[in-house]
N, C-alpha and C. Protein backbone atom coordinates (compact mmCIF):
# COMPACT_ATOMS: atom_id res chain seq x y z
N UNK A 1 101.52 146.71 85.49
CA UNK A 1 100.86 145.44 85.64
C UNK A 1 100.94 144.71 84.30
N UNK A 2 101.05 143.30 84.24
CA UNK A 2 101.45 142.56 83.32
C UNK A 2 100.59 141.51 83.16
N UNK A 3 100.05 140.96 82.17
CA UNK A 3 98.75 140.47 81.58
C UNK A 3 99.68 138.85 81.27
N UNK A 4 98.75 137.88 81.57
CA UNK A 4 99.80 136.57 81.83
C UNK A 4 98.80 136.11 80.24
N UNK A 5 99.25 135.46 79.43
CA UNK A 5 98.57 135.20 78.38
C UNK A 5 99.10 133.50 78.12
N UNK A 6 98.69 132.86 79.02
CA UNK A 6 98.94 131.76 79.17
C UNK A 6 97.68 130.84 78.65
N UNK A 7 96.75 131.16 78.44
CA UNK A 7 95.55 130.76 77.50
C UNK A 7 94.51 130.05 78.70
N UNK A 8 93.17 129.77 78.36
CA UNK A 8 92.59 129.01 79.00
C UNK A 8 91.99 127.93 78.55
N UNK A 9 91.08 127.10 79.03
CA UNK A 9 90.62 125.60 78.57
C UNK A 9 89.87 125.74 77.09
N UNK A 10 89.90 126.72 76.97
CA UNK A 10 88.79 127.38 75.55
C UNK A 10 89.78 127.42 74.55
N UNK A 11 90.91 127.53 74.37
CA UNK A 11 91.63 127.69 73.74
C UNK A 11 92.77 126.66 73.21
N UNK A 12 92.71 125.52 74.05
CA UNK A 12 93.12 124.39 73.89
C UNK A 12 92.70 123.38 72.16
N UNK A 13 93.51 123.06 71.30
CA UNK A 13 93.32 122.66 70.30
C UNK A 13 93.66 121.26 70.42
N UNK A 14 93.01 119.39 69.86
CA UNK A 14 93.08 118.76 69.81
C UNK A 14 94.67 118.55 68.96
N UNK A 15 95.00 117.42 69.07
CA UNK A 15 96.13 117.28 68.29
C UNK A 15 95.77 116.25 67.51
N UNK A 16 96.69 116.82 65.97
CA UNK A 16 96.25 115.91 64.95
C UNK A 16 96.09 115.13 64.84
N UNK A 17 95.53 113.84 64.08
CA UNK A 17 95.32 112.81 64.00
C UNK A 17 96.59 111.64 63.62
N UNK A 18 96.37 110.89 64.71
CA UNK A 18 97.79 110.20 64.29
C UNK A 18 97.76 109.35 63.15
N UNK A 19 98.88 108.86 62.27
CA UNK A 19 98.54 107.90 60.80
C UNK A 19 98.92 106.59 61.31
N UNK A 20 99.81 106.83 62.53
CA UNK A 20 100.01 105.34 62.85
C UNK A 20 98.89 104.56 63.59
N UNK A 21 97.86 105.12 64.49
CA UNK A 21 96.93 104.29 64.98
C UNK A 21 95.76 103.57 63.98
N UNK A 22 95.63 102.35 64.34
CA UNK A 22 95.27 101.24 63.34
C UNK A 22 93.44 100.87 64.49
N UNK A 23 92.37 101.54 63.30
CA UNK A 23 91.12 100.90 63.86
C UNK A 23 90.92 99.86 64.06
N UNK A 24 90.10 99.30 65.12
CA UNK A 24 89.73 98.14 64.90
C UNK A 24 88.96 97.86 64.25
N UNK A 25 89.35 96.18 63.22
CA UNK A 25 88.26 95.89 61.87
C UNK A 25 86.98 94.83 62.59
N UNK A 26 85.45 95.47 62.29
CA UNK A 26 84.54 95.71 62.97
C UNK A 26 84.56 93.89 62.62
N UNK A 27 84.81 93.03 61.69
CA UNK A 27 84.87 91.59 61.43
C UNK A 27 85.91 90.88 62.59
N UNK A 28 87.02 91.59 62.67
CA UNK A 28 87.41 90.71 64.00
C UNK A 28 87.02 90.86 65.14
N UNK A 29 86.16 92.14 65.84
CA UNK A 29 85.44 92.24 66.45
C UNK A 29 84.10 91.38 66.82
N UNK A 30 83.30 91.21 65.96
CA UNK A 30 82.38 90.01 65.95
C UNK A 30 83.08 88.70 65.62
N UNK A 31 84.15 88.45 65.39
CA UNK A 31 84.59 86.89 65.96
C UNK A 31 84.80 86.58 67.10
N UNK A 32 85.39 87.54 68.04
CA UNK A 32 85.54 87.79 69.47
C UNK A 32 84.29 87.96 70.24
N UNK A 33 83.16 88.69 69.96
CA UNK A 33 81.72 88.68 70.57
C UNK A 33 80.34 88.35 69.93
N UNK A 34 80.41 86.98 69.63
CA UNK A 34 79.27 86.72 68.33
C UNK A 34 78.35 87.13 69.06
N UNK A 35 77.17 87.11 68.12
CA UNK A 35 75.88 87.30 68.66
C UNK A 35 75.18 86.38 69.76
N UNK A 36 74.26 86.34 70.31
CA UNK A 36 73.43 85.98 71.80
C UNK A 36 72.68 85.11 70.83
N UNK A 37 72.18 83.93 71.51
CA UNK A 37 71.33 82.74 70.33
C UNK A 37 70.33 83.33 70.61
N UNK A 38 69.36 82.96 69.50
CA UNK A 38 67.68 83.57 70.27
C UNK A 38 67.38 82.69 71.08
N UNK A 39 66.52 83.48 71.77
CA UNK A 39 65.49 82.85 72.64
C UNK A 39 64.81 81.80 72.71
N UNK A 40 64.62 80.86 73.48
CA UNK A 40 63.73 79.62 73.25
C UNK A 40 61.61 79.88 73.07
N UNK A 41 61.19 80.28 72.18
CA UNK A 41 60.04 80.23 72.32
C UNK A 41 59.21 79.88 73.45
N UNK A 42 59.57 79.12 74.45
CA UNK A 42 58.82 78.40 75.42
C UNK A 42 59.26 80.02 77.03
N UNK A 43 60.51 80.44 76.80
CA UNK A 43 60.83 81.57 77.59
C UNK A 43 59.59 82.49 78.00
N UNK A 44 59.65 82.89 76.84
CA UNK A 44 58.70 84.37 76.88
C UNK A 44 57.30 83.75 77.50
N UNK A 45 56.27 82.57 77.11
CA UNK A 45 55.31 82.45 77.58
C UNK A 45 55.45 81.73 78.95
N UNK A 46 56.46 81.28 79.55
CA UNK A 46 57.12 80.78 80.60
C UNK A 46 57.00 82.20 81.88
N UNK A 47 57.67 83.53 81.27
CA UNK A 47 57.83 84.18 81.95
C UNK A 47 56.19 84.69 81.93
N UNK A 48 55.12 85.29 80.77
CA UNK A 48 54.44 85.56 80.98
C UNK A 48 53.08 84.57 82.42
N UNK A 49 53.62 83.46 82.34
CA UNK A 49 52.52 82.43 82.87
C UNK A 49 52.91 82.74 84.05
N UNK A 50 54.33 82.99 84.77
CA UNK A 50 54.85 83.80 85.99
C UNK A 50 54.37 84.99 86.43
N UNK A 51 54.49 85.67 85.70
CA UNK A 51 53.31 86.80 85.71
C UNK A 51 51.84 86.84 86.26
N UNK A 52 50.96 85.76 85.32
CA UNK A 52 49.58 85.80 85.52
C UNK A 52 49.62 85.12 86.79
N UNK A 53 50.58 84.05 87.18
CA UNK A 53 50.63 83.19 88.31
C UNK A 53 50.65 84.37 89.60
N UNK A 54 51.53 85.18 89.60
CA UNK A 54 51.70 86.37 90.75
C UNK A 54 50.86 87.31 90.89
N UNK A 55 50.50 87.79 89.70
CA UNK A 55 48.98 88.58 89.94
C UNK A 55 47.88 87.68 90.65
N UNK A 56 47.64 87.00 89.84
CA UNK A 56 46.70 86.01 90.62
C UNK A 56 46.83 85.73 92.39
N UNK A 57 48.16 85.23 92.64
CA UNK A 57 47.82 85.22 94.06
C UNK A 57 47.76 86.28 94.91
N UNK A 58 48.56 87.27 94.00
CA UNK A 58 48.64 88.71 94.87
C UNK A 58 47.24 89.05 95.45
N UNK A 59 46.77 89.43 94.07
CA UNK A 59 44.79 89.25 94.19
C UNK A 59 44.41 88.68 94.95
N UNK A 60 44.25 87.07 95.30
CA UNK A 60 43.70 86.50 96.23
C UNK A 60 44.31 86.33 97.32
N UNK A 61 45.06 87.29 97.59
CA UNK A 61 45.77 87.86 98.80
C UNK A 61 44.92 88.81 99.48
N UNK A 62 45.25 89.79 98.80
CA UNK A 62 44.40 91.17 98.86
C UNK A 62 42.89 91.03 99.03
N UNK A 63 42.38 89.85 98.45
CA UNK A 63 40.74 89.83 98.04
C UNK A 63 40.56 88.73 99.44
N UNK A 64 41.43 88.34 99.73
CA UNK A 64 40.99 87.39 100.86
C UNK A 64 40.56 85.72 100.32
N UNK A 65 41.36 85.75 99.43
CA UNK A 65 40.79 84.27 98.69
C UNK A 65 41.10 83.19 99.45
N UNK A 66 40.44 82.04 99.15
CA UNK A 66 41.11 80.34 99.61
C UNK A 66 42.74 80.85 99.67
N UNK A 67 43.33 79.78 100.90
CA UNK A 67 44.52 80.19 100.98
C UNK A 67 45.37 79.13 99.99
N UNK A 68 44.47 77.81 99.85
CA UNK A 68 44.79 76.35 98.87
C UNK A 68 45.27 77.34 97.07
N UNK A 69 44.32 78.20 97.10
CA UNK A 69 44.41 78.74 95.67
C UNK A 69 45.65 79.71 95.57
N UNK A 70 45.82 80.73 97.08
CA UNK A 70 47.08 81.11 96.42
C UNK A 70 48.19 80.11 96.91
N UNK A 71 48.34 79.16 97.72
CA UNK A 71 49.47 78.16 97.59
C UNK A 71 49.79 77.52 96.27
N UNK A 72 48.69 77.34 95.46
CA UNK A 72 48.55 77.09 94.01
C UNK A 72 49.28 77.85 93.39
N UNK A 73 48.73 78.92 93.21
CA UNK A 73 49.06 79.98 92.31
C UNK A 73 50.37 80.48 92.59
N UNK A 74 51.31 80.92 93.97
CA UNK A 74 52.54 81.07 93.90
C UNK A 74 53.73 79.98 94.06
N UNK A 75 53.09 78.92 94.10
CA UNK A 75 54.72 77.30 93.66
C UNK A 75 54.27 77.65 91.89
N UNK A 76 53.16 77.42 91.34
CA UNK A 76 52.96 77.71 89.88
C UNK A 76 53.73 78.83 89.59
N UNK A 77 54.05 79.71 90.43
CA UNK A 77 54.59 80.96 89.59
C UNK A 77 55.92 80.28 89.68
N UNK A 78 56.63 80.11 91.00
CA UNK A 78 57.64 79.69 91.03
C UNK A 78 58.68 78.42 90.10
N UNK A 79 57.54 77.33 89.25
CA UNK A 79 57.71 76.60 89.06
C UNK A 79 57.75 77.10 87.23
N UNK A 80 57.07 78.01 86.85
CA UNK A 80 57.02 79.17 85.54
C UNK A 80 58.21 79.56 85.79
N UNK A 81 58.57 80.30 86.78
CA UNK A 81 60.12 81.34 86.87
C UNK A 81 61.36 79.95 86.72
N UNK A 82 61.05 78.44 87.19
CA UNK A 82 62.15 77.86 86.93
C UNK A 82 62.35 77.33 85.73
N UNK A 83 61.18 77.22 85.16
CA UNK A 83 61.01 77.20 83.40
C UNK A 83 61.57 77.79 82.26
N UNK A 84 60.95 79.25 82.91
CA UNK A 84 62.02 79.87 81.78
C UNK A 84 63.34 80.16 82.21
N UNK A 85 63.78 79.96 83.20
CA UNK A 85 64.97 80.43 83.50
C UNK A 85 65.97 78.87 82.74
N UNK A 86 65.14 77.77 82.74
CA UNK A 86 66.01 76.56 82.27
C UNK A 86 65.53 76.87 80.45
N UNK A 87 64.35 77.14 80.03
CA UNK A 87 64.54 77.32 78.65
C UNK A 87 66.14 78.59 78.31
N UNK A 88 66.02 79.60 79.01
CA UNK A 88 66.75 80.58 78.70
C UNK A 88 68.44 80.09 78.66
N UNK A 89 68.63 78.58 79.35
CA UNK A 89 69.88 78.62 79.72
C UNK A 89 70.33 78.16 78.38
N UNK A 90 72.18 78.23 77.80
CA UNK A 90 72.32 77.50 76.84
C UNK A 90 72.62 75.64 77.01
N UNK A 91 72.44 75.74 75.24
CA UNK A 91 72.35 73.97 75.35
C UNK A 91 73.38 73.27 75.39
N UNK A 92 74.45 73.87 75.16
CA UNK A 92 76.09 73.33 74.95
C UNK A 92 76.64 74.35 76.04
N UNK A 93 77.84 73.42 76.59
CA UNK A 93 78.60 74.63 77.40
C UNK A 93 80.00 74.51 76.78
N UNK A 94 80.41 75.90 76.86
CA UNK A 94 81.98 75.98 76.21
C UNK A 94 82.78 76.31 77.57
N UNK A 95 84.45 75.56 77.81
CA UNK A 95 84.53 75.32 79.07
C UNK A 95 85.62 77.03 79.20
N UNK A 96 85.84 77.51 77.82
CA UNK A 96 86.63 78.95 77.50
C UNK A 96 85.83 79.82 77.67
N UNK A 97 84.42 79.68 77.60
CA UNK A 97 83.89 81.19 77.65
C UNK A 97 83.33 81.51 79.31
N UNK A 98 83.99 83.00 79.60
CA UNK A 98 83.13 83.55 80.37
C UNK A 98 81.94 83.80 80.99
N UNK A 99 81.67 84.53 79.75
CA UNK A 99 79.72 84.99 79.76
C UNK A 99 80.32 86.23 79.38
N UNK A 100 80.97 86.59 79.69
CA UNK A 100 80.97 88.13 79.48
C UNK A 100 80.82 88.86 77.30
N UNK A 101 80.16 89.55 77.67
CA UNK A 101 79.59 90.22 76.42
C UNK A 101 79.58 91.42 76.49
N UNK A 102 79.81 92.15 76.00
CA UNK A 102 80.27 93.92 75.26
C UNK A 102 79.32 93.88 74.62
């Protein structure tokens, strides 16, 4: 009987490092994917006021409230969610870019 010594996955060695492959330089990289603008200040309390707006009617859902108050309270939320969603948008449009971001 004859023993096959053909090796297994354990035994497999990477191959050297090649000299010809060229990194990419991390500066032309961020010319290609600049950074995201910040945020419009008015966003974040936009989304939070959406928030208190939906709890609120949820509550006077659940609690049995005036139905005038949650008709209030969920177009208000709705009208918060279209807020920040228009603060969040950008102010210039570029007619080359995607959106897409890495």
């Amino acid at each position: 009987m004859t023993s096959n010594n053909l090796g297994g996955p354990r035994d497999w060695s990477p191959p050297e490092i090649d000299e010809d492959f060229e990194s990419i330089d991390p500066d032309l990289l961020a010319e290609f994917n600049p950074p995201a603008p910040p945020a419009h200040p008015l966003q974040r309390w936009a989304w939070i006021a959406t928030a208190i707006c939906l709890l609120g009617g949820i509550l006077s859902w659940l609690l049995h409230g005036p139905g005038w108050l949650r008709g209030v309270l969920f177009v208000g939320a709705v009208m918060c969610a279209v807020v920040a969603v228009m603060a969040s948008a950008p102010h210039s449009r570029d007619i080359d870019d995607d959106g897409a971001r890495l």
